[in-house]
N, C-alpha and C. Protein backbone atom coordinates (compact mmCIF):
# COMPACT_ATOMS: atom_id res chain seq x y z
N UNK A 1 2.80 -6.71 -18.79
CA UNK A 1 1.78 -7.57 -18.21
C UNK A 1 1.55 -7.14 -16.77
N UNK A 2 0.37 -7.47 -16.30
CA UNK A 2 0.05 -6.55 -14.74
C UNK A 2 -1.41 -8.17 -14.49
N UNK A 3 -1.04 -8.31 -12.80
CA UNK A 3 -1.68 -9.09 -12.48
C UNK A 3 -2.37 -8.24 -10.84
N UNK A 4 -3.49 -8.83 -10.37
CA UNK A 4 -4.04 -8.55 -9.09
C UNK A 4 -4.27 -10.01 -8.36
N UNK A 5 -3.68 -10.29 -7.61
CA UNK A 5 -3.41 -11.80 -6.75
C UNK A 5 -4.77 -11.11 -5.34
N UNK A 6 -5.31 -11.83 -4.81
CA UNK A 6 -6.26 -12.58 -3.39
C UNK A 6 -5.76 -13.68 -3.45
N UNK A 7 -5.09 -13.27 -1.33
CA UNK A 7 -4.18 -14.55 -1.16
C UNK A 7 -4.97 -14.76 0.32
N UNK A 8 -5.85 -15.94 0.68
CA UNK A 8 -6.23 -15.84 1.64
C UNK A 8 -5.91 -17.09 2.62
N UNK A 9 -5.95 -16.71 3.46
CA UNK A 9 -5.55 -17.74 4.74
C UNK A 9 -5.06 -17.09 6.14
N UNK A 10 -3.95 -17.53 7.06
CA UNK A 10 -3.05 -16.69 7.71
C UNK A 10 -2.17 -16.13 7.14
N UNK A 11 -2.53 -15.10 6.67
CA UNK A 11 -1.55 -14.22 5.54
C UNK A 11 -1.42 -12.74 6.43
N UNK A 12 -2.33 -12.10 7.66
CA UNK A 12 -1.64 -10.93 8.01
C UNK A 12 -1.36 -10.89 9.43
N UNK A 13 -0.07 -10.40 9.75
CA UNK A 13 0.47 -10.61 11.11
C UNK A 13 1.59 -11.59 10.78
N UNK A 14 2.41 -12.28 9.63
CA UNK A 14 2.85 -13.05 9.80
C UNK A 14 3.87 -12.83 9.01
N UNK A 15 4.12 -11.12 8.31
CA UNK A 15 5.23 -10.49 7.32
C UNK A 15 4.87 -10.84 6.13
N UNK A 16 3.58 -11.66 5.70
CA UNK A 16 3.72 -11.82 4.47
C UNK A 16 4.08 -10.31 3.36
N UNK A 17 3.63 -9.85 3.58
CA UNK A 17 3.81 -8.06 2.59
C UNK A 17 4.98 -7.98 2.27
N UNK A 18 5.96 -8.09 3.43
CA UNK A 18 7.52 -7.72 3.40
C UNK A 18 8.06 -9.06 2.61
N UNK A 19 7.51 -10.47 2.54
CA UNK A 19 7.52 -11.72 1.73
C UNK A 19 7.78 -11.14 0.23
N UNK A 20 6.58 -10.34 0.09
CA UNK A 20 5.88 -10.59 -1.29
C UNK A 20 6.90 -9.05 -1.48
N UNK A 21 7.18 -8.06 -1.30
CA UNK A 21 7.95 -6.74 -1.34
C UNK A 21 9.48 -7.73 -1.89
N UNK A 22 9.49 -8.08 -0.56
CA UNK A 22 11.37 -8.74 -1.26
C UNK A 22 11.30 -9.50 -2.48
N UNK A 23 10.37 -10.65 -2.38
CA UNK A 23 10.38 -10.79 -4.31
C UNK A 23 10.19 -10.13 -5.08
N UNK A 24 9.17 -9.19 -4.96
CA UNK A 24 8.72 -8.43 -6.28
C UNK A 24 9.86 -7.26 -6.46
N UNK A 25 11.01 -6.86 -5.80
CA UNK A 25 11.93 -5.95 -5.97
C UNK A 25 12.80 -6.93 -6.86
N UNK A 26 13.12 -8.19 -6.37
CA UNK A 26 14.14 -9.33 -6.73
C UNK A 26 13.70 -9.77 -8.38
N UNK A 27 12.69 -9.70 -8.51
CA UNK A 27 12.17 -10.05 -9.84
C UNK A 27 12.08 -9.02 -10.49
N UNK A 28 12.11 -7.61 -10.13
CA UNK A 28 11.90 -6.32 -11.12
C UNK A 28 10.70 -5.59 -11.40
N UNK A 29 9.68 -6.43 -10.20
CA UNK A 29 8.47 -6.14 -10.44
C UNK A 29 7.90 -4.99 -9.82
N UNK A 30 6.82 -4.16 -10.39
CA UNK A 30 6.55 -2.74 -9.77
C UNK A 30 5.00 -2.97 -9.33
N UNK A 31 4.38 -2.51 -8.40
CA UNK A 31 3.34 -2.73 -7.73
C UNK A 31 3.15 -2.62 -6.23
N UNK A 32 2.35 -3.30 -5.63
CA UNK A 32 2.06 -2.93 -4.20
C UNK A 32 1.47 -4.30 -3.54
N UNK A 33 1.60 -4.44 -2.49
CA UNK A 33 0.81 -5.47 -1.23
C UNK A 33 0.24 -4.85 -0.37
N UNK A 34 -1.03 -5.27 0.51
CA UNK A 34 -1.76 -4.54 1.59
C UNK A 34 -2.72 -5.52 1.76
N UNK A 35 -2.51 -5.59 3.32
CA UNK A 35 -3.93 -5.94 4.02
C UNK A 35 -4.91 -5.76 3.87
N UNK A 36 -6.68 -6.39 3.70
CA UNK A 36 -7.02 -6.01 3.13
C UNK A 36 -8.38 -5.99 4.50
N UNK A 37 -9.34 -5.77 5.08
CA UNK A 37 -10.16 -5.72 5.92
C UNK A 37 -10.68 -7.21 6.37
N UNK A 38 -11.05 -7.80 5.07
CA UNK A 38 -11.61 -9.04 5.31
C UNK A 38 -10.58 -10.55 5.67
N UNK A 39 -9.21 -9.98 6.45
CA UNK A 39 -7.96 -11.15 6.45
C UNK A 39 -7.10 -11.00 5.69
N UNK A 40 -7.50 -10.74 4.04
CA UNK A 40 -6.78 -11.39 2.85
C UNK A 40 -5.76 -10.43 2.22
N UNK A 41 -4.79 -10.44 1.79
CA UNK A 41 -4.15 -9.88 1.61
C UNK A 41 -3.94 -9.57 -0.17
N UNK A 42 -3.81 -8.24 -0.76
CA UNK A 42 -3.79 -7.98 -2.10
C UNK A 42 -2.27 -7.84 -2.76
N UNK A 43 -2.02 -8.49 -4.04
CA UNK A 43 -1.23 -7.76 -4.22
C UNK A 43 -1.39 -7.35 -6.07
N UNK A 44 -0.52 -6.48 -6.30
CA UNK A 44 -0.75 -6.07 -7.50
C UNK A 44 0.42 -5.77 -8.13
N UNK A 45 0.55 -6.32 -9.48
CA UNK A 45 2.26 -6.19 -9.88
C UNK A 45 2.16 -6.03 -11.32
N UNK A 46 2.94 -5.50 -11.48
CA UNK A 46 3.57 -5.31 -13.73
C UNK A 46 4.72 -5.68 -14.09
N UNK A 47 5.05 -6.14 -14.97
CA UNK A 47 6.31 -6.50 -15.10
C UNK A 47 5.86 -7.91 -16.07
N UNK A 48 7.62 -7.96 -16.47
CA UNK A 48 7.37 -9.24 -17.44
C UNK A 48 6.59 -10.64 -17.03
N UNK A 49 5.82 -11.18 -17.60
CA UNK A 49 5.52 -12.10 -17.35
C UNK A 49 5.65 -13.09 -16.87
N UNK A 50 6.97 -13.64 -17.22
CA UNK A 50 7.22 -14.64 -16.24
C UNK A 50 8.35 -14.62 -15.18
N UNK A 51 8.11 -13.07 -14.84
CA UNK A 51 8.53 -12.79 -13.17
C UNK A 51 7.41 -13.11 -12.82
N UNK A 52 6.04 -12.70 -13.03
CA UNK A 52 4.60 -12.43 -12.13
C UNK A 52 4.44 -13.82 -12.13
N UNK A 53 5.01 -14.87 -13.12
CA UNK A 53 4.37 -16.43 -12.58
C UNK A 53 5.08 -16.70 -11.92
N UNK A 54 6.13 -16.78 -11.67
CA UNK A 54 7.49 -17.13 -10.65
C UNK A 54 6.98 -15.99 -9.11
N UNK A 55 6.68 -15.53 -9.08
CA UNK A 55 5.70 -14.62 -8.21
C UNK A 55 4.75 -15.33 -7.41
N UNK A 56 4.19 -15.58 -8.67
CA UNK A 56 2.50 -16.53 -8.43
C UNK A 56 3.23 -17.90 -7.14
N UNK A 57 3.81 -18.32 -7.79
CA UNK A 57 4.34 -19.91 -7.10
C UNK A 57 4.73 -19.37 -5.38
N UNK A 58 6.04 -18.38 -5.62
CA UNK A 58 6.17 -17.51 -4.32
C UNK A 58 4.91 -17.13 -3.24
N UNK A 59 4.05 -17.31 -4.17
CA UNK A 59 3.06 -16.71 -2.96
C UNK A 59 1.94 -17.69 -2.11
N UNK A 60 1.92 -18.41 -3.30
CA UNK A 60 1.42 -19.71 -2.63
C UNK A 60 2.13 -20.37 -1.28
N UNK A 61 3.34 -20.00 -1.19
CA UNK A 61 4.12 -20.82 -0.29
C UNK A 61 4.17 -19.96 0.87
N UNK A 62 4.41 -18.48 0.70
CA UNK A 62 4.31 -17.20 1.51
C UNK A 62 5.57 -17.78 2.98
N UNK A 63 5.69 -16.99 3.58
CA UNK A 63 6.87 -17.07 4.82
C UNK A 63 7.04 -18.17 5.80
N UNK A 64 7.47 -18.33 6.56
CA UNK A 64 7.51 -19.43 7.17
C UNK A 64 6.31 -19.19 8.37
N UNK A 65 5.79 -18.00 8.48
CA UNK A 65 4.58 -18.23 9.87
C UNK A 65 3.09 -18.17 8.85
N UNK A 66 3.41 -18.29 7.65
CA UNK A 66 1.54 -17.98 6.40
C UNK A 66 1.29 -19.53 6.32
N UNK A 67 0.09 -19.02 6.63
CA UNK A 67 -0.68 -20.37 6.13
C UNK A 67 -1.69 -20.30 5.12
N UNK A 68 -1.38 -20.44 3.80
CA UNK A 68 -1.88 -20.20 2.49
C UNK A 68 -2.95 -21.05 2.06
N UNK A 69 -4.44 -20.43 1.94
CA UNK A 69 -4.79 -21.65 1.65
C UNK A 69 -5.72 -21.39 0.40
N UNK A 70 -5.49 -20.25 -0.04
CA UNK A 70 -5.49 -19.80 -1.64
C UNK A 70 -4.92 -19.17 -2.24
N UNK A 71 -4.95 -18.80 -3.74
CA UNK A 71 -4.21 -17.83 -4.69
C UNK A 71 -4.93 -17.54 -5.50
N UNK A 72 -5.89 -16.73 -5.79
CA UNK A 72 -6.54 -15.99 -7.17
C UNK A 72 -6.00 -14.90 -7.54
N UNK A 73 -5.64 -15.59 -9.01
CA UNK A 73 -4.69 -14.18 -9.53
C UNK A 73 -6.19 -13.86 -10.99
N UNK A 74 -6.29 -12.63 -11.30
CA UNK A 74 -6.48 -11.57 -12.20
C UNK A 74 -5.99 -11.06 -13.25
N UNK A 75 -5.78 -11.42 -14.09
CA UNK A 75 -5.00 -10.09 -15.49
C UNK A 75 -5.42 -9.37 -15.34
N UNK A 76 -4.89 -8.44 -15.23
CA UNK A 76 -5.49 -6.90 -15.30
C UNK A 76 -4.36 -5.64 -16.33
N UNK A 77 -4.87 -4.96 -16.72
CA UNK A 77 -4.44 -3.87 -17.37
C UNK A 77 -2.98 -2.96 -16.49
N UNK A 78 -2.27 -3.05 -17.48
CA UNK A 78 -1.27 -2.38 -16.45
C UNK A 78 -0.93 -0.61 -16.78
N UNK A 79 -1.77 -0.61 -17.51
CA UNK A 79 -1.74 1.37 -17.30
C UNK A 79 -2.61 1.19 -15.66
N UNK A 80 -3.00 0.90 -15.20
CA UNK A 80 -3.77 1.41 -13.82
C UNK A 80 -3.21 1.13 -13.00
N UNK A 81 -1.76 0.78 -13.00
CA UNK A 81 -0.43 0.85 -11.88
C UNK A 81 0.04 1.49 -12.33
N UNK A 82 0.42 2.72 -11.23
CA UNK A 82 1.44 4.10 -11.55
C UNK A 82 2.61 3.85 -10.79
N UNK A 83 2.70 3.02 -9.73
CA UNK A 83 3.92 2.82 -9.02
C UNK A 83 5.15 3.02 -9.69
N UNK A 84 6.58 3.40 -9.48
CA UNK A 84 7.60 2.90 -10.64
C UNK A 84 8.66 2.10 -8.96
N UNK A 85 8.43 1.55 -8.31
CA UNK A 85 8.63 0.55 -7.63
C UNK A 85 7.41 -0.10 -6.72
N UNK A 86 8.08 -1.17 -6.02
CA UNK A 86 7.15 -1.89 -5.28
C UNK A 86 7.35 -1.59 -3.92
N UNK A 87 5.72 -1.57 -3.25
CA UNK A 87 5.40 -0.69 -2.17
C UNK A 87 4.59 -1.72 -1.21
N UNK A 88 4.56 -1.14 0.02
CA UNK A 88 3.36 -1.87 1.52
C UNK A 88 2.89 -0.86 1.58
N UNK A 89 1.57 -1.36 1.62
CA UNK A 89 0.62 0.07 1.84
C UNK A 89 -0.39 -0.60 2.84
């Protein structure tokens, strides 16, 4: 299973990436996080399923300096992640 999350709010400048990196290693999940031009921050992950919802919840809440004030997650196809770990880009 492979998801693409838009997480917008105070999400860059505030470590969220390195947030979302330490779970998604902790859960087994392979993919990437990055800033994205417009504030918001992306992330993109594969892995069993219900790591990526236990993920999902994680991100909503994001670090102690994010101020979250959305979560749109995506299904997406997971042949179009080549990562074989999780990355900040």
């Amino acid at each position: 299973m492979a998801a693409l999350f838009l997480i917008v709010g105070q999400v860059q400048g505030v470590g969220y990436r390195w947030f979302v990196a330490r779970h998604s290693r902790r859960l087994g999940l392979h993919g990437h996080a990055r800033n994205l031009p417009d504030g918001t921050v992306e992330v993109v992950v594969t892995g069993p399923g219900e790591s990526i919802d236990e993920l999902q919840g994680l991100l909503r809440d994001g670090p102690a300096f994010a101020k979250v004030t959305s979560v749109e997650r995506r299904d997406i196809l997971d042949h179009n992640i080549n990562q074989k770990y999780f990355e900040i880009m």
